[in-house]
C-alpha atoms as a PDB file:
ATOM      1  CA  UNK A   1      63.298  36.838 156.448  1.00  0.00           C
ATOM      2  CA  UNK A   2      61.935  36.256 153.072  1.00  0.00           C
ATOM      3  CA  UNK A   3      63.361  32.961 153.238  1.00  0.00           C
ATOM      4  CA  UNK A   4      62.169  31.599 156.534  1.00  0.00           C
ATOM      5  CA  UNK A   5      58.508  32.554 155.376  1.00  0.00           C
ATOM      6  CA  UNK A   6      58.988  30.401 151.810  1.00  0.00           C
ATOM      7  CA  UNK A   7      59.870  27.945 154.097  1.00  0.00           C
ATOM      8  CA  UNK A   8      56.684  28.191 156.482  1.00  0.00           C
ATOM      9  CA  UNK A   9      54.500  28.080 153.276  1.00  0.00           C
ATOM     10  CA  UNK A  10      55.847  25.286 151.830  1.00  0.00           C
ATOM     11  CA  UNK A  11      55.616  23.191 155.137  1.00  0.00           C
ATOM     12  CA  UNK A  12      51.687  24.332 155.098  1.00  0.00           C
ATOM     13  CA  UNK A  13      51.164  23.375 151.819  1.00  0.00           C
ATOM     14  CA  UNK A  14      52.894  19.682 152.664  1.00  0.00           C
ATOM     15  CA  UNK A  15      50.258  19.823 155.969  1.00  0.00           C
ATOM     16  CA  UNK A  16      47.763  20.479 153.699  1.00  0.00           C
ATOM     17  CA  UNK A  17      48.693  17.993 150.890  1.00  0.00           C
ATOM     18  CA  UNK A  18      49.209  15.215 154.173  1.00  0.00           C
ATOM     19  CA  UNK A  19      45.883  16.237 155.447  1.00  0.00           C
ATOM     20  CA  UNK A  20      43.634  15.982 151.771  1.00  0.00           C
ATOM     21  CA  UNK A  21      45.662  12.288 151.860  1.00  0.00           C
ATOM     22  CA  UNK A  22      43.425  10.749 154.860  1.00  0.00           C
ATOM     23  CA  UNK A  23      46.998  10.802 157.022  1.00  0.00           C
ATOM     24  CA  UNK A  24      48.252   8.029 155.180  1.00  0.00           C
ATOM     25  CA  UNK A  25      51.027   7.266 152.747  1.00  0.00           C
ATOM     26  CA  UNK A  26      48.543   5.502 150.769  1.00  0.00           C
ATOM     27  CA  UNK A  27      45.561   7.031 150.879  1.00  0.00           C
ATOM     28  CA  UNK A  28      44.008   4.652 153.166  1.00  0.00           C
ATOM     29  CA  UNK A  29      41.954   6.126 156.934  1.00  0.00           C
ATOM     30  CA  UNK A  30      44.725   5.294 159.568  1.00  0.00           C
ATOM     31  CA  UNK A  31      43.270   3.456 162.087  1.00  0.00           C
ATOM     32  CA  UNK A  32      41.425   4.910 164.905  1.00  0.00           C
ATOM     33  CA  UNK A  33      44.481   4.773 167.659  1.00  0.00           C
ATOM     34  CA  UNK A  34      46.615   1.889 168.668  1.00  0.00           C
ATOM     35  CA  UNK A  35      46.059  -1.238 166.867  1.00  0.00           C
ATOM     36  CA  UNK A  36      44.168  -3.744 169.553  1.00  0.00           C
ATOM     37  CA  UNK A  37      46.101  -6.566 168.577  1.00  0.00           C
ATOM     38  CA  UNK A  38      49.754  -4.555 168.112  1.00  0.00           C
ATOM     39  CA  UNK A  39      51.385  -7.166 170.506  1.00  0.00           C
ATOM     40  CA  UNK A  40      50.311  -9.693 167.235  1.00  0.00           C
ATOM     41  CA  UNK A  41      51.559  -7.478 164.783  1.00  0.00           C
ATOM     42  CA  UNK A  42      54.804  -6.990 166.724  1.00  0.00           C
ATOM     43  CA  UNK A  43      55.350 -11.101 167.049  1.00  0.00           C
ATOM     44  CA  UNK A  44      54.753 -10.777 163.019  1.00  0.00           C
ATOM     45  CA  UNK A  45      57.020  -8.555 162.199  1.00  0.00           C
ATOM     46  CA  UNK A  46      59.564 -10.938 163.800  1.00  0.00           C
ATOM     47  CA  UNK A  47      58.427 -13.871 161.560  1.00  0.00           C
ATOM     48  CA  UNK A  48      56.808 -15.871 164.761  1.00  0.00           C
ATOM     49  CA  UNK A  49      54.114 -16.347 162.327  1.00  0.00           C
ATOM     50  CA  UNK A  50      52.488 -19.908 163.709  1.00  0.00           C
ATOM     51  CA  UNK A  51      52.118 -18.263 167.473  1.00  0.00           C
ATOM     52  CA  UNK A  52      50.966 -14.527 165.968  1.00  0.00           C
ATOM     53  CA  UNK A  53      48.002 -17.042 163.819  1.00  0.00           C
ATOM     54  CA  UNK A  54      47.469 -19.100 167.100  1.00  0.00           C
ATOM     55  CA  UNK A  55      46.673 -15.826 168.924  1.00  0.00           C
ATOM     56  CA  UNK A  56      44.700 -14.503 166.437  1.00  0.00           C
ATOM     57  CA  UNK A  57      42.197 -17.385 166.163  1.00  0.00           C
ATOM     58  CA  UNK A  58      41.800 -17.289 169.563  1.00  0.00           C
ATOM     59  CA  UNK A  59      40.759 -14.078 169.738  1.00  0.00           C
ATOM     60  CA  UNK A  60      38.813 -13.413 166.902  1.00  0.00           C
ATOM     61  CA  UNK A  61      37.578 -16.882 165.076  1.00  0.00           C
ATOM     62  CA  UNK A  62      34.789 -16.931 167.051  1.00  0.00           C
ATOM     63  CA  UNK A  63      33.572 -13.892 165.317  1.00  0.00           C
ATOM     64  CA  UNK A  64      34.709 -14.646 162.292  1.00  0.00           C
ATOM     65  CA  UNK A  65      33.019 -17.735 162.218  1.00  0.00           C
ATOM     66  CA  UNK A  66      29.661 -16.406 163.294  1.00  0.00           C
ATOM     67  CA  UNK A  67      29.963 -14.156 160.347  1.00  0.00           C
ATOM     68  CA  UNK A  68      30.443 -16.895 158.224  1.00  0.00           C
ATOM     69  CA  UNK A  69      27.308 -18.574 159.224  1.00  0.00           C
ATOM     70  CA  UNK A  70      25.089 -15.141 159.004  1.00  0.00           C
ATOM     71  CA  UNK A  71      26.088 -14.696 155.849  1.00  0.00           C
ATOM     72  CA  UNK A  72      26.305 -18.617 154.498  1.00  0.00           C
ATOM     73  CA  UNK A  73      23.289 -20.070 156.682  1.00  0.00           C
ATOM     74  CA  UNK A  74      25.332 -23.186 156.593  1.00  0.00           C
ATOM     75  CA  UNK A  75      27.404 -24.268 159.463  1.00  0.00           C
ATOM     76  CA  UNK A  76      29.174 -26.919 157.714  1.00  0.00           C
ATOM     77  CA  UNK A  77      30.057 -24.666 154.641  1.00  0.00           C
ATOM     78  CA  UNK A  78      30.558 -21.869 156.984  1.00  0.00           C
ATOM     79  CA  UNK A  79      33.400 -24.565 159.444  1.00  0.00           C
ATOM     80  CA  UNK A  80      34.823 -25.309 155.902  1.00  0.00           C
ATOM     81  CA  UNK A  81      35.122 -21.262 155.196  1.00  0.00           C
ATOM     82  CA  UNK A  82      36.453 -20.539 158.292  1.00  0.00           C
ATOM     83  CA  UNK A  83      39.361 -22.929 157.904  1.00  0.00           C
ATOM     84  CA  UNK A  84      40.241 -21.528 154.539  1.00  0.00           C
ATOM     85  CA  UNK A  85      39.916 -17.973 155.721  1.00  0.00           C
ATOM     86  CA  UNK A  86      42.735 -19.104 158.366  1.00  0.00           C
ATOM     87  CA  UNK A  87      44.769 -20.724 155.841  1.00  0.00           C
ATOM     88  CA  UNK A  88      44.973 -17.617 154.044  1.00  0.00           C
ATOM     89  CA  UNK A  89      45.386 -15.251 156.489  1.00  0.00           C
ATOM     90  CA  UNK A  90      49.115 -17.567 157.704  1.00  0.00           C
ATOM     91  CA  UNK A  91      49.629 -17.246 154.111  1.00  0.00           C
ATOM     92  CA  UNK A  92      49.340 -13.863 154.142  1.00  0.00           C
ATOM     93  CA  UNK A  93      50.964 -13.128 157.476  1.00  0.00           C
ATOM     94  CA  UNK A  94      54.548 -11.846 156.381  1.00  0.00           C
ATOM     95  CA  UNK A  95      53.037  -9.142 153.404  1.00  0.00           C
ATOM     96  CA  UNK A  96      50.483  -7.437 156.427  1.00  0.00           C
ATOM     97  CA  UNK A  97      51.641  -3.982 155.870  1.00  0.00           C
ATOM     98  CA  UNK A  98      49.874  -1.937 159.076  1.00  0.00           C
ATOM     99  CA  UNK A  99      47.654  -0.478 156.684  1.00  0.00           C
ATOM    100  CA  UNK A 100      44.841  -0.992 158.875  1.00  0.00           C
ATOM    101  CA  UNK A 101      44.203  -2.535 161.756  1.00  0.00           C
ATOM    102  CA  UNK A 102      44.920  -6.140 162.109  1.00  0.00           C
ATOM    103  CA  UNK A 103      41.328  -7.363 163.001  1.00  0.00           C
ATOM    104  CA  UNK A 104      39.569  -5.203 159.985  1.00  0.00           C
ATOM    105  CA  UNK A 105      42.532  -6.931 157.189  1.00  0.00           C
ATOM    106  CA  UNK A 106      41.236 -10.617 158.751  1.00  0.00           C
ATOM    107  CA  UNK A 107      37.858  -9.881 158.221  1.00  0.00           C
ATOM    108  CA  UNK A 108      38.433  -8.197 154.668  1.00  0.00           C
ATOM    109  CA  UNK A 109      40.064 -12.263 154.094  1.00  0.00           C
ATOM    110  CA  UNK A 110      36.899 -13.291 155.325  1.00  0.00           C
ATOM    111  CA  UNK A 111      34.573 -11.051 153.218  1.00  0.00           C
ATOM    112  CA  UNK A 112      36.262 -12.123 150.176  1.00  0.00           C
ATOM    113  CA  UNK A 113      36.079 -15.902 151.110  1.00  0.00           C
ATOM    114  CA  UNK A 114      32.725 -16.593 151.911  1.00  0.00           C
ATOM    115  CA  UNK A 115      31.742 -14.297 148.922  1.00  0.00           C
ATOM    116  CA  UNK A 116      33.436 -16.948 146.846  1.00  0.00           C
ATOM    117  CA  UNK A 117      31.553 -20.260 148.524  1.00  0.00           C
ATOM    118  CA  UNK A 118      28.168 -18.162 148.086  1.00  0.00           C
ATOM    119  CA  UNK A 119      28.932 -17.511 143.749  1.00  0.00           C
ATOM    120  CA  UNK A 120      30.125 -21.282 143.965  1.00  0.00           C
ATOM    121  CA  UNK A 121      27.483 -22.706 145.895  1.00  0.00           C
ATOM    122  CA  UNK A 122      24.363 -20.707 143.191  1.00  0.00           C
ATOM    123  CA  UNK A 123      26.543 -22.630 140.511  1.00  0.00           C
ATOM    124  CA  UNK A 124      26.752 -26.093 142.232  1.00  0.00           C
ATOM    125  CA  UNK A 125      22.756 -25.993 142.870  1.00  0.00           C
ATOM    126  CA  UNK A 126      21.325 -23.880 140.120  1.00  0.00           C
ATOM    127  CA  UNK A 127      19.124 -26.799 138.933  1.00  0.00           C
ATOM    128  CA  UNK A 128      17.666 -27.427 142.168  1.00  0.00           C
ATOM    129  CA  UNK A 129      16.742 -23.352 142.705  1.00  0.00           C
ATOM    130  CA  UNK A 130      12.889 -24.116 142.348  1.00  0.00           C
ATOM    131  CA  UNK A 131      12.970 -27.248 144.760  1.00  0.00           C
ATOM    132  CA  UNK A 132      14.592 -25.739 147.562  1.00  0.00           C
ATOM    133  CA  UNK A 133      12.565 -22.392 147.100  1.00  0.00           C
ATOM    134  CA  UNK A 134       9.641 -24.327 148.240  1.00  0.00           C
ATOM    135  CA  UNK A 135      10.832 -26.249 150.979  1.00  0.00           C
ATOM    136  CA  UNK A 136      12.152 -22.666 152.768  1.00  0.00           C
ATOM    137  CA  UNK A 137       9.908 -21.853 154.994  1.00  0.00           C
ATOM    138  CA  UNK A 138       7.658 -19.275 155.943  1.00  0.00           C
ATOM    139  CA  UNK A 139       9.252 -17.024 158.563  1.00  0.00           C
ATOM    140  CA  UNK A 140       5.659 -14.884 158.685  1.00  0.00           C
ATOM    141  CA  UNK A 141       4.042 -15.481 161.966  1.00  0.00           C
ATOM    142  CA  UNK A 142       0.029 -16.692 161.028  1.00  0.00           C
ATOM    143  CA  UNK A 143      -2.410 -13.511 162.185  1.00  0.00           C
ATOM    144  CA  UNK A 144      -3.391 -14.949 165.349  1.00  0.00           C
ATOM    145  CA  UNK A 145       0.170 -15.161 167.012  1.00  0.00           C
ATOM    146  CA  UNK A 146       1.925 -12.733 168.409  1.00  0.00           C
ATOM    147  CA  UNK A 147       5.205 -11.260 167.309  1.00  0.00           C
ATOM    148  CA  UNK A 148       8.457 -12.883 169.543  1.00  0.00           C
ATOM    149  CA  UNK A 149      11.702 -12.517 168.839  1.00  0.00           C
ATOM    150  CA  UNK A 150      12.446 -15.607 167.529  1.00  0.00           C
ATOM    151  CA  UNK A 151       9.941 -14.393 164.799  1.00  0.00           C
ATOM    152  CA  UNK A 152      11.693 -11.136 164.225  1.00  0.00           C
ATOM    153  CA  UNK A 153      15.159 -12.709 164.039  1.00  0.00           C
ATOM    154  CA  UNK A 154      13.933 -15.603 161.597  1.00  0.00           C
ATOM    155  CA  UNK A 155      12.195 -12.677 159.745  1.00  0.00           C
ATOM    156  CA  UNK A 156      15.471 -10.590 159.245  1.00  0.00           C
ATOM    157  CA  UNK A 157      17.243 -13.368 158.269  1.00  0.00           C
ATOM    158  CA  UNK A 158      14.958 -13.626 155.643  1.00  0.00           C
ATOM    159  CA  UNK A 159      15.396 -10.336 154.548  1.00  0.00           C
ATOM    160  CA  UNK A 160      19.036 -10.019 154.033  1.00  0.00           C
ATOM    161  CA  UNK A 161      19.006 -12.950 152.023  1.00  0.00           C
ATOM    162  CA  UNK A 162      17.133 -10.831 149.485  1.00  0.00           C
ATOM    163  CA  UNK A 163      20.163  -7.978 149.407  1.00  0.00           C
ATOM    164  CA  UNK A 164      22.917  -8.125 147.310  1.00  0.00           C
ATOM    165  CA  UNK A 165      25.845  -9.917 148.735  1.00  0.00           C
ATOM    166  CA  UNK A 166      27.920  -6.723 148.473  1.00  0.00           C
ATOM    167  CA  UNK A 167      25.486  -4.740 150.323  1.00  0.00           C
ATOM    168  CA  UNK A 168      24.470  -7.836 153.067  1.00  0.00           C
ATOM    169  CA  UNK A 169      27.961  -7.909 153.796  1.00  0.00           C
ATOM    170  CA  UNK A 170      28.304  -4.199 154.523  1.00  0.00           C
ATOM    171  CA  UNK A 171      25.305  -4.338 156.677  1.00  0.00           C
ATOM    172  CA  UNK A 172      26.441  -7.534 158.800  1.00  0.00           C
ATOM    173  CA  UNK A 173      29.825  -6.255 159.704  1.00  0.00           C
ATOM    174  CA  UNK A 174      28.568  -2.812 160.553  1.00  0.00           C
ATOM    175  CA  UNK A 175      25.863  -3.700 162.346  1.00  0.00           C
ATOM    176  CA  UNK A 176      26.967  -6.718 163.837  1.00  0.00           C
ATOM    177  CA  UNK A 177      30.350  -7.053 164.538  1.00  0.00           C
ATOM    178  CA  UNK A 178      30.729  -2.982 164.910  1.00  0.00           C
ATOM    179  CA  UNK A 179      33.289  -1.874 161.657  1.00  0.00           C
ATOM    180  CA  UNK A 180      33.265   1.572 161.928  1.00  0.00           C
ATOM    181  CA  UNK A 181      32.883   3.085 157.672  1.00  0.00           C
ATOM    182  CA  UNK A 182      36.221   4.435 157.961  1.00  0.00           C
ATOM    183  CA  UNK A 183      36.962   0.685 158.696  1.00  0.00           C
ATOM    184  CA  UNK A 184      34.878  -0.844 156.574  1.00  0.00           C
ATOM    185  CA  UNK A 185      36.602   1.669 153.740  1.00  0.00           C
ATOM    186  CA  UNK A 186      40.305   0.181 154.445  1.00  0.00           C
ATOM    187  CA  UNK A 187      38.570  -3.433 153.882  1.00  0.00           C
ATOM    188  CA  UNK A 188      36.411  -2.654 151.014  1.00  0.00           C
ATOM    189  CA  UNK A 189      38.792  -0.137 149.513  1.00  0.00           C
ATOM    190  CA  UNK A 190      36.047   2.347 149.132  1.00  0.00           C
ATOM    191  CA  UNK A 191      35.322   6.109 150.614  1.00  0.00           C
ATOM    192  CA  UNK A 192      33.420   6.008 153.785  1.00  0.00           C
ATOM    193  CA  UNK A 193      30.459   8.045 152.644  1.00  0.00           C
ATOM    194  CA  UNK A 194      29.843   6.211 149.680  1.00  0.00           C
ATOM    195  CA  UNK A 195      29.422   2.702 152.432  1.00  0.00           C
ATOM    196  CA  UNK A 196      27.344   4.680 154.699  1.00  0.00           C
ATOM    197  CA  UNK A 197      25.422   5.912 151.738  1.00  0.00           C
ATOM    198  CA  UNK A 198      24.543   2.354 150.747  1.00  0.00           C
ATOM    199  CA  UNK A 199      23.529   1.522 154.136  1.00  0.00           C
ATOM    200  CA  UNK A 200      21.601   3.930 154.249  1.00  0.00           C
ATOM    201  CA  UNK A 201      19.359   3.609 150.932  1.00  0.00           C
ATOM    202  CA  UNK A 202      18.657  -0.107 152.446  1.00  0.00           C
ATOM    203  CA  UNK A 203      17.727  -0.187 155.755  1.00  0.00           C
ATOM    204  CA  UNK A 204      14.155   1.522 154.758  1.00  0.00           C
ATOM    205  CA  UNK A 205      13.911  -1.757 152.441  1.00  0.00           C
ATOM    206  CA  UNK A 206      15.002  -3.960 154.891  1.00  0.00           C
ATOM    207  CA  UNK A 207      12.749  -1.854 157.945  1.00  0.00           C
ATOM    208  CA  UNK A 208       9.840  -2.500 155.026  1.00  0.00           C
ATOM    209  CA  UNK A 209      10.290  -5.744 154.764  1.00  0.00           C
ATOM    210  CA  UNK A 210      10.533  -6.699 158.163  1.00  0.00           C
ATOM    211  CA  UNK A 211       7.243  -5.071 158.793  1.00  0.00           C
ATOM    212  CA  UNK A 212       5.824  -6.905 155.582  1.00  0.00           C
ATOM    213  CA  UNK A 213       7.087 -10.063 157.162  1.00  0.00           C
ATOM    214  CA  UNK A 214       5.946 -10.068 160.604  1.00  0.00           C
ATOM    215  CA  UNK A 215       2.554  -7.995 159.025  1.00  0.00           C
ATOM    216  CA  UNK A 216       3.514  -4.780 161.012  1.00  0.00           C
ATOM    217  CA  UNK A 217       3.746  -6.064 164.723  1.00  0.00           C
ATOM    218  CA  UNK A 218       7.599  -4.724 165.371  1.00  0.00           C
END
């Protein structure tokens, strides 16, 4: 008797201990169910590596590169990106561990990539800052028009250009391309309150300056 209930504690201490972990061996949020794209990671896992990068262009380089051209404003830079992002993510193929889903570790490539081509493209045009400051132009509608979308769009556009890249990134692939935190923790390798937490301290800046922009008329 004694024995069987030393047992029975130490398997609820082990629950416990897996539990505190996230469910994980690593620490990391398991993914929310089923990976979307397990019939890629399956056609990885036996080295068909050309047809599981095939597939997974197809079905998500669309959104990756539409991420790379919120973020880069640049559709050449962001074409050039893209391809790089791909070439890395073959690369990479054969060390994709399951760790998260297989979408979420593409897009963590991508994060890192076009965070790269922005620090590189400050250093390539540094001396023409003050030119091309004043040729951007004003996205704040004159008093007599009214607000349209086009207006609002060109105005947030202008506003997440003044966040930090970290944090613009965070709010792009949250709020448009639909990371969950818990997802956007296994990419960033950060806790999912502290994300949320930083979304949250900017979108009153970013609400703020939106209303600065189009003078209120949102």
């Amino acid at each position: 008797m004694s024995t069987g209930r030393r047992r029975t504690g130490k398997t609820h201490r082990h629950e416990r201990h897996h539990r505190s972990r996230g469910g994980g061996d690593d620490g990391v949020p398991p993914p929310r169910g089923p990976d979307p794209d397990a019939d890629l990671v399956g056609r990885i896992e036996r080295g068909e590596h050309v047809v599981a990068l095939t597939l997974l262009m197809r079905r998500h380089g669309t959104a990756v590169y539409r991420y790379c051209r919120e973020e880069l404003h640049d559709g050449a830079l962001a074409a050039d990106v893209h391809q790089q992002i791909f070439i890395q993510a073959y690369r990479a193929l054969p060390g994709f561990a399951g760790r998260s889903t297989l979408r979420t570790w593409l897009f963590a490539i991508a994060r890192h990539r076009v965070l790269d081509a922005v620090k590189s493209r400050r250093r390539a045009v540094a001396h023409l800052e003050d030119d091309e400051t004043a040729d951007v132009p004003d996205p704040t509608p004159s008093p007599d028009e009214r607000i349209d979308d086009a207006s609002l769009v060109c105005a947030l556009l202008c506003c997440l250009r003044e966040l930090d890249d970290d944090v613009r990134s965070v709010v792009l692939l949250r709020y448009e391309h639909g990371f969950t935190f818990e997802e956007l923790a296994a990419m960033l390798d950060e806790k999912p309150g502290t994300l949320q937490a930083r979304v949250t301290r900017v979108l009153p800046v970013l609400r703020r300056c939106i209303e600065r922009c189009t003078k209120g008329r949102v």
